[in-house]
Protein backbone atom coordinates (compact mmCIF):
# COMPACT_ATOMS: atom_id res chain seq x y z
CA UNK A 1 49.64 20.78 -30.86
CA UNK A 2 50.82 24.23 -31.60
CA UNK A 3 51.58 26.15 -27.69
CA UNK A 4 52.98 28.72 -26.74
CA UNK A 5 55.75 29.46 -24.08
CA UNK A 6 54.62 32.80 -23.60
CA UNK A 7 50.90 31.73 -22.55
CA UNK A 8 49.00 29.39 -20.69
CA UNK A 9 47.60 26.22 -22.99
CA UNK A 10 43.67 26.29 -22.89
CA UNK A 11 41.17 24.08 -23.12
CA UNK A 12 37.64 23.05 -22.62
CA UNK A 13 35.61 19.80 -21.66
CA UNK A 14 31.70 19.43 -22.28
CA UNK A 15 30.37 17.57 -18.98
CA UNK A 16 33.00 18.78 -16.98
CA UNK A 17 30.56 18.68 -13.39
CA UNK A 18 30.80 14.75 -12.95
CA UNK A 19 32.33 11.63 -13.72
CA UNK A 20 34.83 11.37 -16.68
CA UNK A 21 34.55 14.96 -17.41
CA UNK A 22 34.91 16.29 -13.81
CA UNK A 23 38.23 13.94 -14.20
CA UNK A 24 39.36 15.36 -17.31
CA UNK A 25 39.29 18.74 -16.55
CA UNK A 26 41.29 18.33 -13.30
CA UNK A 27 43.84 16.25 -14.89
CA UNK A 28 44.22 18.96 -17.29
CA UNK A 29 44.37 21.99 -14.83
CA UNK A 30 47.42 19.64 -12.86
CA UNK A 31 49.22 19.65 -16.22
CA UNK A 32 48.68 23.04 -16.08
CA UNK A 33 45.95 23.91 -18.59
CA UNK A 34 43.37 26.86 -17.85
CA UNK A 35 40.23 24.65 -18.15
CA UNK A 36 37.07 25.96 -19.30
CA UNK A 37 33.83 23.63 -19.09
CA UNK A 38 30.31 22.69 -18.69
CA UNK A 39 27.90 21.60 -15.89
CA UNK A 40 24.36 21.04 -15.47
CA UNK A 41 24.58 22.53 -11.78
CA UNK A 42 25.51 25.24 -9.86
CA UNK A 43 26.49 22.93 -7.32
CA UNK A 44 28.92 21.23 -9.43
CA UNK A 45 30.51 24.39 -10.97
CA UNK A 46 31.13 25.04 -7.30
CA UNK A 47 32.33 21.57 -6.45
CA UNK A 48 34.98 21.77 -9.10
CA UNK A 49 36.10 25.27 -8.33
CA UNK A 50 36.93 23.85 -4.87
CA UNK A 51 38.31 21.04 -6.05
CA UNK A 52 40.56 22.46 -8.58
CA UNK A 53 41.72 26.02 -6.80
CA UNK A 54 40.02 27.74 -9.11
CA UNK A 55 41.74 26.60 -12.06
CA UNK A 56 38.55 25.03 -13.65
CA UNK A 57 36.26 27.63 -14.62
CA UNK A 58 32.08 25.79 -15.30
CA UNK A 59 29.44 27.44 -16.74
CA UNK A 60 26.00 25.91 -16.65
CA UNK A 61 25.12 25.37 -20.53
CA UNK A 62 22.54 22.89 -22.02
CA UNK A 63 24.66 21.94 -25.31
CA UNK A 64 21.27 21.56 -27.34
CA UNK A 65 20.90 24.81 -26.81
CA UNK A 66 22.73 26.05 -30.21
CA UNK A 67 22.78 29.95 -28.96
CA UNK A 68 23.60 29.06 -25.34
CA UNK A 69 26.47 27.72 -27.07
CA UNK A 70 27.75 29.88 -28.74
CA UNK A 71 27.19 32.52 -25.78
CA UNK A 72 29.31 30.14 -23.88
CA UNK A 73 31.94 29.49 -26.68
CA UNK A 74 32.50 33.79 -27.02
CA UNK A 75 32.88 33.81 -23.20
CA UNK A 76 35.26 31.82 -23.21
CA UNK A 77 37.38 32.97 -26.13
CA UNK A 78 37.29 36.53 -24.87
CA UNK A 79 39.27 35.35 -21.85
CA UNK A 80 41.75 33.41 -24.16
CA UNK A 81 42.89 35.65 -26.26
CA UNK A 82 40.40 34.21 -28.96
CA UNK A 83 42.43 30.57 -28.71
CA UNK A 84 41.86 26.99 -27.61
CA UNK A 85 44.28 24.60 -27.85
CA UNK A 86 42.17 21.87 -26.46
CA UNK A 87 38.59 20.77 -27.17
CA UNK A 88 37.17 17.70 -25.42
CA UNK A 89 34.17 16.90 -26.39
CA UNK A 90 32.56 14.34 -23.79
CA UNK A 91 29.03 14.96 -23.03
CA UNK A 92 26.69 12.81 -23.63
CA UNK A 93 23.81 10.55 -22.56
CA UNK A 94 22.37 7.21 -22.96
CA UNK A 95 19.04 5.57 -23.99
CA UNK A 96 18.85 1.93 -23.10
CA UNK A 97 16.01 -0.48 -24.52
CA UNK A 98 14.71 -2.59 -27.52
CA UNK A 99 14.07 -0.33 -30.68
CA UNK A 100 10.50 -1.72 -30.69
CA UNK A 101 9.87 -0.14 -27.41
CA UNK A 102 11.71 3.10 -27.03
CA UNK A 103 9.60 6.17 -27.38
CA UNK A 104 11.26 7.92 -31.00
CA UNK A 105 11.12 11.11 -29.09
CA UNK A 106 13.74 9.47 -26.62
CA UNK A 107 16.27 8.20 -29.47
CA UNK A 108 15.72 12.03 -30.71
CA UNK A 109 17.04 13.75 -27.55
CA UNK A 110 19.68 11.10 -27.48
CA UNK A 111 20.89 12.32 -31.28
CA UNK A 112 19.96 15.88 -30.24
CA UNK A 113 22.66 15.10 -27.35
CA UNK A 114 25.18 13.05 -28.91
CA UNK A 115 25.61 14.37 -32.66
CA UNK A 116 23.99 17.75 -32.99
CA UNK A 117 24.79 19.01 -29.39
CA UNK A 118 28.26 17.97 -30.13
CA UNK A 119 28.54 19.37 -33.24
CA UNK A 120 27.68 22.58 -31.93
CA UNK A 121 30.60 22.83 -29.63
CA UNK A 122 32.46 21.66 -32.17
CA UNK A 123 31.85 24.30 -34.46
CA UNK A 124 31.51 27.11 -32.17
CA UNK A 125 34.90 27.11 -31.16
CA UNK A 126 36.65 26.48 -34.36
CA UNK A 127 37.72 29.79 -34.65
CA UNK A 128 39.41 29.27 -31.54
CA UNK A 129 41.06 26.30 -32.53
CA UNK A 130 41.97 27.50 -35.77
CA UNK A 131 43.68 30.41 -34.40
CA UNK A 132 45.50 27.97 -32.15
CA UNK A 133 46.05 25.25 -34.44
CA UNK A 134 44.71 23.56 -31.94
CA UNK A 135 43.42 20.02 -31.55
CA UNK A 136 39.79 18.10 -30.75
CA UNK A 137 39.32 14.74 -28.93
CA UNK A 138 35.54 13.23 -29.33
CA UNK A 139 34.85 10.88 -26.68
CA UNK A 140 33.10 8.26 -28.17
CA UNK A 141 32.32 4.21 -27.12
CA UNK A 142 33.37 0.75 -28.70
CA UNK A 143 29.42 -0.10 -29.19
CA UNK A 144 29.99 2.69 -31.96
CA UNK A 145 32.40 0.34 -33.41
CA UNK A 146 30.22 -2.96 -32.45
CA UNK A 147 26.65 -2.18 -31.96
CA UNK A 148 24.91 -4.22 -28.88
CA UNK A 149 21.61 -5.31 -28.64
CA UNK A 150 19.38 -2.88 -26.67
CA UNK A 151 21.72 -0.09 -26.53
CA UNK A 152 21.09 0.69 -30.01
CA UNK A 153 20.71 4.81 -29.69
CA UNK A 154 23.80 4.55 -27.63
CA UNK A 155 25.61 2.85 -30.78
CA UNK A 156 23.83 4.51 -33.59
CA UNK A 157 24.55 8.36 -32.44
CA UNK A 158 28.14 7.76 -31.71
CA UNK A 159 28.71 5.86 -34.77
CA UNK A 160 27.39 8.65 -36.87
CA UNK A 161 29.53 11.07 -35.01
CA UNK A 162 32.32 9.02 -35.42
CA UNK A 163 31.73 9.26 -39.18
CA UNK A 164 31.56 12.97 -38.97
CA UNK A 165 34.40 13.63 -36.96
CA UNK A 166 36.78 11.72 -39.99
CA UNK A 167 35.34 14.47 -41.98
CA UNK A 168 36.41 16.67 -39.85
CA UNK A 169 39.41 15.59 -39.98
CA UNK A 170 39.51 16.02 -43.14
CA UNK A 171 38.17 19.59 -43.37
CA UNK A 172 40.29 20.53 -41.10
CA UNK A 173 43.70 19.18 -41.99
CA UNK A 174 44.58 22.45 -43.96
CA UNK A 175 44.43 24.56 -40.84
CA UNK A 176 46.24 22.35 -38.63
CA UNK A 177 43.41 21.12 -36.23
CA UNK A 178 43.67 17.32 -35.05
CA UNK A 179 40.67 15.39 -34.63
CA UNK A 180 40.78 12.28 -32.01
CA UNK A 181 38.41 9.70 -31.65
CA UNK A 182 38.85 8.56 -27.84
CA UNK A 183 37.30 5.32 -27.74
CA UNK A 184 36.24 4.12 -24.23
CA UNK A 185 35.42 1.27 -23.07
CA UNK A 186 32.93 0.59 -19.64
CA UNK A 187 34.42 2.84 -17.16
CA UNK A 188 33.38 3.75 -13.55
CA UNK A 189 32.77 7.16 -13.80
CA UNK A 190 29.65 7.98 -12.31
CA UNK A 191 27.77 6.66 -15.12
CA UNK A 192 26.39 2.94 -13.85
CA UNK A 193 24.30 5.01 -11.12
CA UNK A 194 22.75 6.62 -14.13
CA UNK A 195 22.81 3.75 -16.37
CA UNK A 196 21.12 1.40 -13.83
CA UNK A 197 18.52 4.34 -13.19
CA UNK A 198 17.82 4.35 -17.25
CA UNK A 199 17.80 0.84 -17.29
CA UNK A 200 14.82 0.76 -14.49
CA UNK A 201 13.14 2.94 -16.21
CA UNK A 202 13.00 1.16 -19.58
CA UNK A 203 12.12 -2.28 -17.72
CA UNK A 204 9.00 -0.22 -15.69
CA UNK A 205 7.52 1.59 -18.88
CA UNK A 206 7.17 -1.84 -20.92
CA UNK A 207 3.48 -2.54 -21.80
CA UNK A 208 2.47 -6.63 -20.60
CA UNK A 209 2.69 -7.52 -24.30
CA UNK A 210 6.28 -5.66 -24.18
CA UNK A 211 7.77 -7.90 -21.67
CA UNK A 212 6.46 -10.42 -23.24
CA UNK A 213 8.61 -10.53 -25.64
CA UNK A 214 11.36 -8.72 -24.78
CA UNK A 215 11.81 -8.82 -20.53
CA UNK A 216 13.43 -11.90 -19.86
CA UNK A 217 16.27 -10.82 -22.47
CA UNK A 218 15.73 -6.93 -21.12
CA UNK A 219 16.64 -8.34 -17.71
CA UNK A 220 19.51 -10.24 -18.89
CA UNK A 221 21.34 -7.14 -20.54
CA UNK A 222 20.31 -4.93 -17.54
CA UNK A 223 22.14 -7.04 -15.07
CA UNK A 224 25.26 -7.66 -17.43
CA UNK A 225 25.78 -4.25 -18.03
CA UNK A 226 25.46 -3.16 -14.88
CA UNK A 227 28.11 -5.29 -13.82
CA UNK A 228 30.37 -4.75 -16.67
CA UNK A 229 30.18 -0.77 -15.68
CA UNK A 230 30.90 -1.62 -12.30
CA UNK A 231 34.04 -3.68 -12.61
CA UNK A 232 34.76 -1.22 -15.67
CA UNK A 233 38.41 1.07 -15.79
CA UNK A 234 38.20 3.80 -12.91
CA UNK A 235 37.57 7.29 -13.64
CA UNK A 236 40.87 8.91 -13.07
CA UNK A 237 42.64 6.44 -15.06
CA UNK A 238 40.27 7.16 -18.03
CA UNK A 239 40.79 10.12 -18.11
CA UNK A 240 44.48 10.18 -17.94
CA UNK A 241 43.88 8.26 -20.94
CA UNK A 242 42.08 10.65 -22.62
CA UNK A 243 44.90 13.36 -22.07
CA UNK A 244 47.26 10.99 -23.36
CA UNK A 245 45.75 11.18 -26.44
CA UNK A 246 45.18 14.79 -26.13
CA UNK A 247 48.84 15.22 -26.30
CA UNK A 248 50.00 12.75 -28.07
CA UNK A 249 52.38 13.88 -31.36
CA UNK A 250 51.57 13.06 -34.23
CA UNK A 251 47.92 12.76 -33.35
CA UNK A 252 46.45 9.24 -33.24
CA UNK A 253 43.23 9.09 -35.85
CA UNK A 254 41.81 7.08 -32.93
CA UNK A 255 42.61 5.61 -29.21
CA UNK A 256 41.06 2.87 -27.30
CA UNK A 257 40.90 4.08 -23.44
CA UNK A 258 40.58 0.81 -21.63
CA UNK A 259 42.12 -2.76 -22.15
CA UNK A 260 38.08 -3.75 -23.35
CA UNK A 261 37.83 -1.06 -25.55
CA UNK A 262 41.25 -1.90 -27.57
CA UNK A 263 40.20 -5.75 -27.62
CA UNK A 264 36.82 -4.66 -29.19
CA UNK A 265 38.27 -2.64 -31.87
CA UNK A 266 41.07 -5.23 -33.26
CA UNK A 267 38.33 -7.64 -33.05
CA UNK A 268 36.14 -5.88 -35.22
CA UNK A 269 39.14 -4.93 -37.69
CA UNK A 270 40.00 -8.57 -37.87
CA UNK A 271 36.47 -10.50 -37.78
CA UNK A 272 33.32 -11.20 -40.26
CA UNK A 273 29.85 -9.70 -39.78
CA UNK A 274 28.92 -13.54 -38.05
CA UNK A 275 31.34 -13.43 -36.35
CA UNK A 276 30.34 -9.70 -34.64
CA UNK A 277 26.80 -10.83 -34.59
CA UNK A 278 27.77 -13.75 -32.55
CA UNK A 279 30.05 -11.22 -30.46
CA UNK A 280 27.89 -8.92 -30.18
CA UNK A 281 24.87 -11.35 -27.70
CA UNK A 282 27.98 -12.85 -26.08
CA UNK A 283 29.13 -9.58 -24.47
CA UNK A 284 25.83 -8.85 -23.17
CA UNK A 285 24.76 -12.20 -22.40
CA UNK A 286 22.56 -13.42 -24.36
CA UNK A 287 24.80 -15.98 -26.35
């Protein structure tokens, strides 16, 4: 990445009020970075203020909001001298449940969320990061890489931005932007409290007929997952993780962040499509 010694590095994390975010953005403003992010509260743009001495600087921005973004993206450049040497894109949501029985305007938002709200952020600061030569890490999941069964919006809309962030990369290449694909594993981050909330809430909505045919294995998942995210790498260290890659020269195409995450991605390099399928119900399970 391209600094300079004359002025401060910048960057800016989406989801920067909790969990992985909130950790990324502090690690960054230790290492000396003048962090810009988002939230979803004022409550947690003042949390992080506090907790960072002012060196994190939230603003409360819905990143489906394509104009909000942008508003947020000038902002931001017009107190960095129009550069960013640092995007981290890590918002992002998830949509548990058997494709039969989601609602389609639930897998929506979740796309809305995960590729197009990230693609917004992505390419409203690119003048920013052009100007820097600066680099962007995407944080994206191994069930991009192999799929599991009910967490199929999950998979799906990190997959596809996986596949449009190695277009990015090569877009970009002539004007010296990096594109990383951080690739975590199940971390504790906030997120189980959330997940096992989503998880409820898919289980309660199923018709009779629904559970039926899909509870018992529903039920199953629920309770692995939840205990996967629970015993899952802690927050800080995922996001040190995260920075690694960050800063790491040359840039890495891709980094696993979490010993599950790395064993997950040679497998998949190294295994058939039975073999994944097989995998794939064994993680969860249901094997």
């Amino acid at each position: 990445m391209n600094t300079s010694e004359q002025r401060k590095r910048s960057a800016t994390v989406t989801g920067a009020g909790s969990g992985l975010g909130r950790d990324i953005a502090l690690g960054l403003a230790t290492k000396g970075y003048r962090v810009f992010g988002t939230a979803m509260s004022p409550e947690e743009i003042a949390d992080l203020k506090k907790a960072s001495d002012g060196a994190v600087i939230l603003t409360v921005c819905d990143i489906t909001n394509e104009a909000a973004v942008k508003a947020w993206a000038d902002q931001v450049a017009n107190q960095t001298d129009g550069r960013i040497d640092l995007l981290i894109s890590n918002a992002g949501i998830l949509t548990p449940g058997p494709l039969e029985v989601l609602p389609l305007s639930a897998i929506r938002r979740e796309f809305d969320v995960n590729v197009f709200g990230a693609l917004a952020v992505v390419n409203s600061f690119l003048p920013a990061l052009r100007k820097a030569r600066g680099r962007i890490v995407q944080v994206s999941t191994m069930t991009a890489t192999l799929p599991f069964p009910f967490n199929g919006p999950s998979g799906a809309s990190k997959a596809a931005f996986d596949a449009l962030a190695a277009v990015y990369r090569a877009e970009l290449k002539p004007f010296g932007i990096d594109v990383v694909l951080a690739v975590a594993g199940n971390m504790r981050t906030g997120g189980p409290a959330k997940t096992a909330d989503a998880l409820k809430r898919t289980a309660d909505r199923m018709t009779p007929e629904q559970r039926e045919l899909y509870g018992k294995a529903f039920d199953t998942f629920a309770t692995t997952l939840n205990n996967m995210q629970s015993s899952g790498l802690d927050s800080v260290s995922a996001a040190r993780r995260v920075i690694e890659l960050a800063e790491q020269v040359p840039a890495p195409s891709r980094g696993a962040v979490g010993a599950d995450a790395e064993k997950i991605l040679r497998f998949v390099h190294e295994s058939s499509d039975a073999e994944q399928d097989a995998m794939r119900l064994q993680v969860v399970g249901l094997a």
